[in-house]
N, C-alpha and C. Protein backbone atom coordinates (compact mmCIF):
# COMPACT_ATOMS: atom_id res chain seq x y z
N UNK A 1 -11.80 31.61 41.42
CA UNK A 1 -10.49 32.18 41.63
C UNK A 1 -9.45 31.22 41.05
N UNK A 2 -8.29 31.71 40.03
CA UNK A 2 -7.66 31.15 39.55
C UNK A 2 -6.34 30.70 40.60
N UNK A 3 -6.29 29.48 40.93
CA UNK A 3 -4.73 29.27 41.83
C UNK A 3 -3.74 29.01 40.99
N UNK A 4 -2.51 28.96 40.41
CA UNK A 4 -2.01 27.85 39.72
C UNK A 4 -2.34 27.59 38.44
N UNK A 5 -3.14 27.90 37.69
CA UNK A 5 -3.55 27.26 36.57
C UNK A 5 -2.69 27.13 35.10
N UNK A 6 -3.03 26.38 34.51
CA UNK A 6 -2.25 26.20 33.26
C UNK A 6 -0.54 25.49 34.00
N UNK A 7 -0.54 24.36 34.89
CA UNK A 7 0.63 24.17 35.43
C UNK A 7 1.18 23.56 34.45
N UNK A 8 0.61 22.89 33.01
CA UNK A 8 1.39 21.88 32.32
C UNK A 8 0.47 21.91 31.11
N UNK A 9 1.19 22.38 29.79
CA UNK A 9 0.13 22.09 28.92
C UNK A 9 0.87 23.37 27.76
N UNK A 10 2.12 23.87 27.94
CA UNK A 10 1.98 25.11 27.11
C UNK A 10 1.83 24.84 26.02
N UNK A 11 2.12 23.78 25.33
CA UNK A 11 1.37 23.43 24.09
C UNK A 11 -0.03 23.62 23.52
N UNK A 12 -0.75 23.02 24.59
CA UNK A 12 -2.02 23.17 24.21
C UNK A 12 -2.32 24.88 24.05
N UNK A 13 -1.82 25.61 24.72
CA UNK A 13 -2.22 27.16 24.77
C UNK A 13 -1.79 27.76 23.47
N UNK A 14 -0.32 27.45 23.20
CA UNK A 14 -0.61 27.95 21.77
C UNK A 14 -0.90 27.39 20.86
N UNK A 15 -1.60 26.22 20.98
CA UNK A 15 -2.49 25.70 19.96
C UNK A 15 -3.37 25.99 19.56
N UNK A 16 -4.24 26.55 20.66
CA UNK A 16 -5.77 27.33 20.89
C UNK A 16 -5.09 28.53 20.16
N UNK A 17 -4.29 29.23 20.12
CA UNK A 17 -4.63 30.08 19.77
C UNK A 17 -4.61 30.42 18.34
N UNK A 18 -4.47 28.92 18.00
CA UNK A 18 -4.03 28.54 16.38
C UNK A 18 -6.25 28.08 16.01
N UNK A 19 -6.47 27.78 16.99
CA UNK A 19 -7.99 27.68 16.72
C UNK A 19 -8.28 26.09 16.87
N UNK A 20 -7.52 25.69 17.44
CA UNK A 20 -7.18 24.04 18.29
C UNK A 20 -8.17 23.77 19.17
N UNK A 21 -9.41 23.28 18.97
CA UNK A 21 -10.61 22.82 20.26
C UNK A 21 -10.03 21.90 21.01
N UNK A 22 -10.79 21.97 22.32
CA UNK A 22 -10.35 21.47 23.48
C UNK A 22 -11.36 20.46 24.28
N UNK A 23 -11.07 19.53 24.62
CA UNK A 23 -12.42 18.98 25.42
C UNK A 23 -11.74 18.98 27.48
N UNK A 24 -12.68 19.73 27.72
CA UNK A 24 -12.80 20.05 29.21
C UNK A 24 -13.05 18.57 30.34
N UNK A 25 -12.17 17.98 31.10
CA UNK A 25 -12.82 16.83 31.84
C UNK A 25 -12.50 17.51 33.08
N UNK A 26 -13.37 17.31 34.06
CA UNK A 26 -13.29 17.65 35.74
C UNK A 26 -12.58 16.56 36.77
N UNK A 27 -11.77 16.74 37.25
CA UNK A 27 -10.70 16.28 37.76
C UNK A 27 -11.59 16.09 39.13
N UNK A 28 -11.94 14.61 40.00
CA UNK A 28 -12.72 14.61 41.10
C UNK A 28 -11.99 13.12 42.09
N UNK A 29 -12.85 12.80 43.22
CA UNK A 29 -12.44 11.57 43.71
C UNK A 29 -13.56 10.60 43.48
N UNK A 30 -14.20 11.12 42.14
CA UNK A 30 -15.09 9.67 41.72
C UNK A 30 -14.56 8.81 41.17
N UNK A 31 -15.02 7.49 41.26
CA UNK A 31 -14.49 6.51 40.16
C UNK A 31 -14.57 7.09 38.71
N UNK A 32 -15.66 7.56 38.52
CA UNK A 32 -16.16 7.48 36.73
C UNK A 32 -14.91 8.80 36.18
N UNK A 33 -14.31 9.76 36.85
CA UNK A 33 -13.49 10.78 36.48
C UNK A 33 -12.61 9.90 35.71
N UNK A 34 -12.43 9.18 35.62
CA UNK A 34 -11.20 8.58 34.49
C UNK A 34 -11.47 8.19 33.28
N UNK A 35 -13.29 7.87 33.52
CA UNK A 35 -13.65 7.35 32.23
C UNK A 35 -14.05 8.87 31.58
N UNK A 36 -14.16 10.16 32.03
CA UNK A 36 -14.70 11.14 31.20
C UNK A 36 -13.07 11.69 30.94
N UNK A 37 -11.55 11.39 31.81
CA UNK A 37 -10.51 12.04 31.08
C UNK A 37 -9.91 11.16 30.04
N UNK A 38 -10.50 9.60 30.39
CA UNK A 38 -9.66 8.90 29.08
C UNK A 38 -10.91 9.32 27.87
N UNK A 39 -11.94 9.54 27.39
CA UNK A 39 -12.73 9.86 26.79
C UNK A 39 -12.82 11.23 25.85
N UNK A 40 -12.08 12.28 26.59
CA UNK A 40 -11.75 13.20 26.80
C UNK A 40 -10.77 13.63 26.16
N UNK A 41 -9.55 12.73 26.49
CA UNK A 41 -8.17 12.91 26.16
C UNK A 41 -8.36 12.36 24.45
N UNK A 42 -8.98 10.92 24.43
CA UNK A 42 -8.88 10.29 23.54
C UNK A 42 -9.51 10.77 22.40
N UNK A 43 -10.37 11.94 22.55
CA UNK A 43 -11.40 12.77 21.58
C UNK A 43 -10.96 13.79 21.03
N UNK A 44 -10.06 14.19 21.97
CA UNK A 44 -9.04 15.35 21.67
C UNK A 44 -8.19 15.29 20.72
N UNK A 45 -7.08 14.11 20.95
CA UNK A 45 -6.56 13.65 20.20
C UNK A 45 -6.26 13.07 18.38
N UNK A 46 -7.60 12.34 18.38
CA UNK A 46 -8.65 11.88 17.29
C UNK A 46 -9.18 13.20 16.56
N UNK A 47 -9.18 14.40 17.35
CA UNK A 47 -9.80 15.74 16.85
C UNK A 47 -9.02 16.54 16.17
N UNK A 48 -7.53 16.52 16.55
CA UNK A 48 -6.79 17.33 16.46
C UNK A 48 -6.46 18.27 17.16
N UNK A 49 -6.95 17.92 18.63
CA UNK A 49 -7.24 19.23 19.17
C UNK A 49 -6.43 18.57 20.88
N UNK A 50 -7.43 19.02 22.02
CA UNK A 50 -5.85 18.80 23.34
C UNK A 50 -7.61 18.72 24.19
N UNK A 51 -6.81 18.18 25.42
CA UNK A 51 -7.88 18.12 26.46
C UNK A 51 -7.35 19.28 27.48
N UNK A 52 -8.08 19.77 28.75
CA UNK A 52 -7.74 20.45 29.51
C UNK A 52 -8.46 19.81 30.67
N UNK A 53 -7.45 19.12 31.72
CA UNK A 53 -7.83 19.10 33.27
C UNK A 53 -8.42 19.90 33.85
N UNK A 54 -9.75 19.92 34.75
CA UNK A 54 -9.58 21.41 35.94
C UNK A 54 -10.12 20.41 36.92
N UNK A 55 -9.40 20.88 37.98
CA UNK A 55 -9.47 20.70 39.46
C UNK A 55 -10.12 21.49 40.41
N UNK A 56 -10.99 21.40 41.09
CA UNK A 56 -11.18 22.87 41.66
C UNK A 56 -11.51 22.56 43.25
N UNK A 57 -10.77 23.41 43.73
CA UNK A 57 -10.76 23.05 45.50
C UNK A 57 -12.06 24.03 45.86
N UNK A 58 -12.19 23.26 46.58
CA UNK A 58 -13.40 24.06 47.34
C UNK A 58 -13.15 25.32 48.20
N UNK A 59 -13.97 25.99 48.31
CA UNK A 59 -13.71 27.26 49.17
C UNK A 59 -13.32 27.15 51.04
N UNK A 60 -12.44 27.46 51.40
CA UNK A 60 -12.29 27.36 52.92
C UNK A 60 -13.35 27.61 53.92
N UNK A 61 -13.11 27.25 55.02
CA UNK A 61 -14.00 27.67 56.11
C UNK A 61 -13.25 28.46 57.16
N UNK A 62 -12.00 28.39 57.09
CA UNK A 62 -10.83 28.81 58.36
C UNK A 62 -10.75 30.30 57.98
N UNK A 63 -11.05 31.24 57.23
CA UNK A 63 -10.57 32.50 57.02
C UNK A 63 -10.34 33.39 58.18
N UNK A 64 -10.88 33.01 59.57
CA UNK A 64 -10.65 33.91 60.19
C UNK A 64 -9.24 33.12 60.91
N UNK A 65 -8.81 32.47 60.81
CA UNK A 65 -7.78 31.93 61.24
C UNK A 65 -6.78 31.87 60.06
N UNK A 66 -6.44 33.18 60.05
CA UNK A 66 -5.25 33.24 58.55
C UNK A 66 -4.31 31.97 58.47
N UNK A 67 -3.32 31.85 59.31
CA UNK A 67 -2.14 30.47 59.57
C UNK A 67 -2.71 29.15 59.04
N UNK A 68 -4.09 28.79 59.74
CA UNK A 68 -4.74 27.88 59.02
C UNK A 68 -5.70 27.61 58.15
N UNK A 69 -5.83 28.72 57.33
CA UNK A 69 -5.88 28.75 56.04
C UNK A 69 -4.82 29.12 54.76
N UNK A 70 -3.92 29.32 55.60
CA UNK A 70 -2.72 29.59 54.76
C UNK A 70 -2.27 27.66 54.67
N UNK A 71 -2.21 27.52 55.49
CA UNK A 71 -1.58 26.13 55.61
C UNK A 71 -2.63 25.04 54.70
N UNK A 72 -3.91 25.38 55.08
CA UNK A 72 -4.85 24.54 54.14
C UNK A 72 -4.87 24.70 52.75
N UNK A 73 -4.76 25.49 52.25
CA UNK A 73 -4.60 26.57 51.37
C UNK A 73 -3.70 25.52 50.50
N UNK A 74 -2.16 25.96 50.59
CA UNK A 74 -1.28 25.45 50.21
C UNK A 74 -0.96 23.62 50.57
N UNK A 75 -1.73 23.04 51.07
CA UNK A 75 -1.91 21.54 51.03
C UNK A 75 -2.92 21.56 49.69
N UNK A 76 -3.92 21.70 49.90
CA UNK A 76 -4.89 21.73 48.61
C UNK A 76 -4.05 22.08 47.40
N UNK A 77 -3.68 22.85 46.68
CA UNK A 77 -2.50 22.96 46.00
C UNK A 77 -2.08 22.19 45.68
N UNK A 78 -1.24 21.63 46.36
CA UNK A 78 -0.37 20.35 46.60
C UNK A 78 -1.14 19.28 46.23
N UNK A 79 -2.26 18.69 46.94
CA UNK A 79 -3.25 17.71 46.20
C UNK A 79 -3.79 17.41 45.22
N UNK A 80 -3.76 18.74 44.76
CA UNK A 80 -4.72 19.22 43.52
C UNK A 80 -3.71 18.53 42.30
N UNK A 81 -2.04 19.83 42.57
CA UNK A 81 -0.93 19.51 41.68
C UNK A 81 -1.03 18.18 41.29
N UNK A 82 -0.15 17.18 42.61
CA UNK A 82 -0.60 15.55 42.31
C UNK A 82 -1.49 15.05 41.79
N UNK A 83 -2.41 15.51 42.02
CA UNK A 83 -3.93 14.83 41.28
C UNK A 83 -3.71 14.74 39.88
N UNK A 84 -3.45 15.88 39.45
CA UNK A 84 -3.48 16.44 38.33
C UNK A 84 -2.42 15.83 37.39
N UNK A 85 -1.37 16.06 37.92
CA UNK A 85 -0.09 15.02 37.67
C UNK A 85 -0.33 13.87 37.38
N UNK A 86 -0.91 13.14 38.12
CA UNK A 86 -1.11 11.70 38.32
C UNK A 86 -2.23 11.14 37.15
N UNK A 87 -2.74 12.17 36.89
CA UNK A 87 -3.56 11.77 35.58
C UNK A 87 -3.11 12.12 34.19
N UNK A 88 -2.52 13.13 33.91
CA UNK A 88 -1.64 13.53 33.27
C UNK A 88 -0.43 12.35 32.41
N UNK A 89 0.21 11.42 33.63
CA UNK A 89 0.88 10.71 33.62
C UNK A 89 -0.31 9.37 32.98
N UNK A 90 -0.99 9.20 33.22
CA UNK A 90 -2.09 7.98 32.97
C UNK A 90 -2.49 8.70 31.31
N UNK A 91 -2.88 9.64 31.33
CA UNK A 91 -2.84 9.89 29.90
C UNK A 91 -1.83 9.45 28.96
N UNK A 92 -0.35 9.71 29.53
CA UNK A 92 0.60 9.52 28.38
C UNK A 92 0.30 7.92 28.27
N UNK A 93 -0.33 6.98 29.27
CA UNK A 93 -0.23 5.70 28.59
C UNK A 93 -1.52 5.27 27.49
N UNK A 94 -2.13 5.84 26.97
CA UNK A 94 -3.07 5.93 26.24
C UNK A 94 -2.98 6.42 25.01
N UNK A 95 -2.87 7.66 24.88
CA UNK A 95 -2.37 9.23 24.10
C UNK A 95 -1.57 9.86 24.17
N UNK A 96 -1.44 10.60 22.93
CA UNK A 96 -0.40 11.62 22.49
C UNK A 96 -0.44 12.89 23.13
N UNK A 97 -1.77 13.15 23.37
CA UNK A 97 -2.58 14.19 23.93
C UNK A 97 -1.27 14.98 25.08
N UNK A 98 -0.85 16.47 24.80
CA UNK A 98 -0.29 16.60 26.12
C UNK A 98 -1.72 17.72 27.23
N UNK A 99 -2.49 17.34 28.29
CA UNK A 99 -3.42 18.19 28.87
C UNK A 99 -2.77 18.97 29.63
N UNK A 100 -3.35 19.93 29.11
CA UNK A 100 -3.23 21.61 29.76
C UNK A 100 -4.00 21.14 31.21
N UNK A 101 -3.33 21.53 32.32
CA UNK A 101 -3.69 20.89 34.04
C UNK A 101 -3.99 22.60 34.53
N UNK A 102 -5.20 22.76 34.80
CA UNK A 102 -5.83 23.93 35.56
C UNK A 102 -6.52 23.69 37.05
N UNK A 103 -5.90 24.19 37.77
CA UNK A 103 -6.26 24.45 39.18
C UNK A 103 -7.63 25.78 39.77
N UNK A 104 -8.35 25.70 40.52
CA UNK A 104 -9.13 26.63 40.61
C UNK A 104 -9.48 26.62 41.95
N UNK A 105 -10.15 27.47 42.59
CA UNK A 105 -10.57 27.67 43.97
C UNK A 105 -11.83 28.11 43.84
N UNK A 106 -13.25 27.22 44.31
CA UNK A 106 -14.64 27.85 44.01
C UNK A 106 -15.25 27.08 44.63
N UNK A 107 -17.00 27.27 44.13
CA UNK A 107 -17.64 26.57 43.92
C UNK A 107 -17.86 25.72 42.15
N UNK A 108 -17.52 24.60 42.34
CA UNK A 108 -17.15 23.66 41.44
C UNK A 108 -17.40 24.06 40.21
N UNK A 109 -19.10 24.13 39.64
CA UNK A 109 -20.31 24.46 38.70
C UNK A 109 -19.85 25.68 38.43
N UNK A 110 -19.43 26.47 39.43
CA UNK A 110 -19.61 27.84 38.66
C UNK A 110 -17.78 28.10 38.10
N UNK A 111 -16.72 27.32 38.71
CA UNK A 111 -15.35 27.62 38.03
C UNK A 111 -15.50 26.84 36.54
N UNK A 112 -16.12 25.97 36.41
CA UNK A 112 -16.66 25.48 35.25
C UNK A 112 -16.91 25.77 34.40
N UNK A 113 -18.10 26.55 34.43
CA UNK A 113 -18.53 27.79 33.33
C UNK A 113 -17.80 28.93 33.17
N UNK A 114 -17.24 29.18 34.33
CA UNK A 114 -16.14 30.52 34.38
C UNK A 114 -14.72 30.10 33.89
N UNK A 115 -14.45 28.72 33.41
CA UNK A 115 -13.10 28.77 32.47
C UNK A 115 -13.80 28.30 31.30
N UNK A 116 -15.44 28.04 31.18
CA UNK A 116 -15.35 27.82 29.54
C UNK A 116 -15.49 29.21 29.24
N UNK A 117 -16.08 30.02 30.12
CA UNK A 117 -16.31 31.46 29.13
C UNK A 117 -14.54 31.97 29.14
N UNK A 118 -13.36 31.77 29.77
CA UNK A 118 -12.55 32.19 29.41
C UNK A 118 -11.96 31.65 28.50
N UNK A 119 -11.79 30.55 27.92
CA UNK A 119 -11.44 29.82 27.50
C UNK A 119 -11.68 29.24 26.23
N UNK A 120 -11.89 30.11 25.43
CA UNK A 120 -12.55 29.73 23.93
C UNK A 120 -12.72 28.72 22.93
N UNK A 121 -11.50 28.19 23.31
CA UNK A 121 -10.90 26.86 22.41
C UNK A 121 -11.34 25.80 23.30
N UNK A 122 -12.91 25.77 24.45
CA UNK A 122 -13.04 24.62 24.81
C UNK A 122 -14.28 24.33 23.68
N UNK A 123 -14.46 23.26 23.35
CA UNK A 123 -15.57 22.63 22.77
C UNK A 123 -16.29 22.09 23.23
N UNK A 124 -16.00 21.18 24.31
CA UNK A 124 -16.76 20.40 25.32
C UNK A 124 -16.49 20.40 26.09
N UNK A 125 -17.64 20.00 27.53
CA UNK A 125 -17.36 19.52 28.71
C UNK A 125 -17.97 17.81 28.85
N UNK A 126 -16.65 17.02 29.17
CA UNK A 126 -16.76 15.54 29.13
C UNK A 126 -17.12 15.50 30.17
N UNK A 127 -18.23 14.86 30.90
CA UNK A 127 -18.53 13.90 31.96
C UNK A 127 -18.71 12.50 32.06
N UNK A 128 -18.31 12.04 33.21
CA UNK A 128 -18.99 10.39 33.20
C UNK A 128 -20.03 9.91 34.22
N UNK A 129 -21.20 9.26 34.03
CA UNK A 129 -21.95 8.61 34.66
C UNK A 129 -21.20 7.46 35.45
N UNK A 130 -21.98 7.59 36.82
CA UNK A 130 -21.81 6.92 37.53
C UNK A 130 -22.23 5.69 37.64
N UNK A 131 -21.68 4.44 38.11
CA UNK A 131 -21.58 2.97 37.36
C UNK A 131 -22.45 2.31 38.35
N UNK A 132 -23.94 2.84 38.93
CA UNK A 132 -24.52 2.08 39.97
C UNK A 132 -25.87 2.89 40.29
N UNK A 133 -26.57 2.04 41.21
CA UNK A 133 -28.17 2.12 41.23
C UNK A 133 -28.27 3.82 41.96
N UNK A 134 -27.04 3.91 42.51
CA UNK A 134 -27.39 5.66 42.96
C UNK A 134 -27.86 7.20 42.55
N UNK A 135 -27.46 6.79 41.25
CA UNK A 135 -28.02 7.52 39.88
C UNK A 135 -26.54 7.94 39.19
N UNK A 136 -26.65 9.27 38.56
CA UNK A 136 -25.57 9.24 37.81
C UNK A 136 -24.41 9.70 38.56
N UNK A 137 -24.34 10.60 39.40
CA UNK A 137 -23.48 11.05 40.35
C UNK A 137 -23.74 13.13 40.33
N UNK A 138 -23.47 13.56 41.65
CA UNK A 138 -23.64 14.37 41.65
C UNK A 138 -23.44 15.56 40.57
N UNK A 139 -22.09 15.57 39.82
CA UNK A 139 -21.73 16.37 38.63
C UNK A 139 -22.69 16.41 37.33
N UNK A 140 -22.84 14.81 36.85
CA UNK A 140 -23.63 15.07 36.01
C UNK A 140 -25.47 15.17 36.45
N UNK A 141 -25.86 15.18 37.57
CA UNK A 141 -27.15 15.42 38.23
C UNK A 141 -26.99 16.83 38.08
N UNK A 142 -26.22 17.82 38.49
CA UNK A 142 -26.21 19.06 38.73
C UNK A 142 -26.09 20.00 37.23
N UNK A 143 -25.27 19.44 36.53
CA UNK A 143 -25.16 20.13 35.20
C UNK A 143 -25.49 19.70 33.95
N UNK A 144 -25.87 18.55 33.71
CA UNK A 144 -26.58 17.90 32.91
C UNK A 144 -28.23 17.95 32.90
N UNK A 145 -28.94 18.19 34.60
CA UNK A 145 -29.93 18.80 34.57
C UNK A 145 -30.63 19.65 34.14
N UNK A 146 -30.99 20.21 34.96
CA UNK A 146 -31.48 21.92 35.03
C UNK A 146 -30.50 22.48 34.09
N UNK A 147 -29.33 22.96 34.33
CA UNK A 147 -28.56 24.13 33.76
C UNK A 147 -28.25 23.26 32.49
N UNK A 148 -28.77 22.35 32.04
CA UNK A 148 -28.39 21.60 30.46
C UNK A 148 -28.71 22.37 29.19
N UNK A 149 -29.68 23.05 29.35
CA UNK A 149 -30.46 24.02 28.47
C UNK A 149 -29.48 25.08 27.68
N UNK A 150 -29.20 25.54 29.43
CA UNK A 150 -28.47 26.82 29.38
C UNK A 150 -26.52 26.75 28.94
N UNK A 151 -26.34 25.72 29.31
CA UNK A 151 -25.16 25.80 29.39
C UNK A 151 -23.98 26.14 28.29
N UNK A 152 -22.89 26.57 28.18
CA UNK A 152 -22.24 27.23 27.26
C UNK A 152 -21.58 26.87 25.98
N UNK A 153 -21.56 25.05 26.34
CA UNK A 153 -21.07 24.34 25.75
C UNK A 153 -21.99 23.16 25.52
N UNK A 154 -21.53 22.08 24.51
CA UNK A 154 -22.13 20.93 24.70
C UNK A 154 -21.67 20.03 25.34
N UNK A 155 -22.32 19.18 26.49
CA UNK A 155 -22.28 18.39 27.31
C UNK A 155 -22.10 17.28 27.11
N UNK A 156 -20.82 16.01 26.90
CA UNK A 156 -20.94 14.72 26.57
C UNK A 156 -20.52 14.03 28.17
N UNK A 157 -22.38 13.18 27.97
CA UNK A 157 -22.04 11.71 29.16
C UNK A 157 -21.67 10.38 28.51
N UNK A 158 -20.52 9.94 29.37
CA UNK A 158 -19.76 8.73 29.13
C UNK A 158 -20.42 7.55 30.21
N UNK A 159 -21.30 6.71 29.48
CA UNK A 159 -21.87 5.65 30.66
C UNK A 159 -20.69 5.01 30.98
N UNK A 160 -21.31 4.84 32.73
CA UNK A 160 -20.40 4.42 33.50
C UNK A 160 -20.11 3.15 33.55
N UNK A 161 -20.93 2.49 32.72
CA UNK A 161 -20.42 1.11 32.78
C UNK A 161 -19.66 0.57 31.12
N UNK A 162 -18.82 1.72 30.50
CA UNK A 162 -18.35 1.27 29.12
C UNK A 162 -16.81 0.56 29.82
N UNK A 163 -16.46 -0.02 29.64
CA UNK A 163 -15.01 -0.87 29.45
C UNK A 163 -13.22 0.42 28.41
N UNK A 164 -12.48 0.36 29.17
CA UNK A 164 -11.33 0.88 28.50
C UNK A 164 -11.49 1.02 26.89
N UNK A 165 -12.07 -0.25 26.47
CA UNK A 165 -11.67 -1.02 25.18
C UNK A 165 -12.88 0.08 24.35
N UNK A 166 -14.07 0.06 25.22
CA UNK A 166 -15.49 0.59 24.34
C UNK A 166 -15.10 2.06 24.63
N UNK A 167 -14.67 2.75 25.38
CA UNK A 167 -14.32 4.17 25.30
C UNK A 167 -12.96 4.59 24.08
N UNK A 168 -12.30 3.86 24.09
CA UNK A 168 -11.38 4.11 22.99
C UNK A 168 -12.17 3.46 21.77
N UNK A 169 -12.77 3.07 21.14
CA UNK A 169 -13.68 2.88 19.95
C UNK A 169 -14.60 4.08 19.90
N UNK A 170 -15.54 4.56 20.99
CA UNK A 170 -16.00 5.57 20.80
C UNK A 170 -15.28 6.85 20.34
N UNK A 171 -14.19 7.23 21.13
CA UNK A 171 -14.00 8.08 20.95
C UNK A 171 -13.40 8.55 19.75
């Protein structure tokens, strides 16, 4: 379910529609999420092309209590916005890149695939590995796995232990 989306980025939209690729990073409270949007952003850029944020809140549990899901509802929103913002802003110190900031309401995996199939002008979905003996972290365990085969796009992992300096050379 789309909340909000496209809050910042109208550039990038009619860029795409100029045939402008996009690289997709997932907006989370992991550490490594910064190394797949500076990666991301910075690829975009280098490409000619724009990155796109998505955020995606999880689905409620309160529905039978309308008031407090209205109220949860619209905090998430709010978190999301900031989040989104707040990286946005960390981009401009890097790149030129302006990212298109998309909000969503789901289950994570599947708003994922459901804005690359809307979304034509994405090229990739950036992830980053997680920087420790736990493995890579749940995102790229879940979609880099199993559904790697299948998936709609091509998948780039950013090891979690590259440095600012080695992600901007890569990219």
């Amino acid at each position: 379910m789309t909340i909000g989306a496209n809050i910042l980025g109208e550039g990038d939209r009619a860029r795409a529609k100029l045939g402008v690729r996009k690289f997709l990073a997932v907006i989370d409270d992991t550490e490594e999420c910064g190394r797949a949007v500076r990666f991301a952003s910075l690829r975009g850029e280098h490409t000619g092309g724009g990155v796109t944020l998505l955020y995606v809140i999880a689905p409620g549990d309160f529905q039978h209590w309308l008031n407090v899901e209205t109220i949860r509802r619209e905090e998430a929103q709010a978190e999301a916005r900031e989040t989104l913002e707040r990286f946005a802003r960390q981009i401009a110190t890097f790149s030129q890149v302006k990212p298109e900031l998309v909000i969503r309401e789901g289950v994570l995996a599947e708003e994922i695939v459901n804005l690359i199939g809307e979304d034509k002008s994405i090229l990739a979905l950036v992830l980053a590995a997680a920087d420790g003996s736990e493995g890579p972290g749940p995102l790229v365990s879940n979609l880099a796995g199993k559904a790697a085969g299948s998936f709609p796009v091509p998948i780039v992992i950013v090891p979690g232990n590259l440095s600012d300096s080695e992600i901007d050379r890569l990219a």
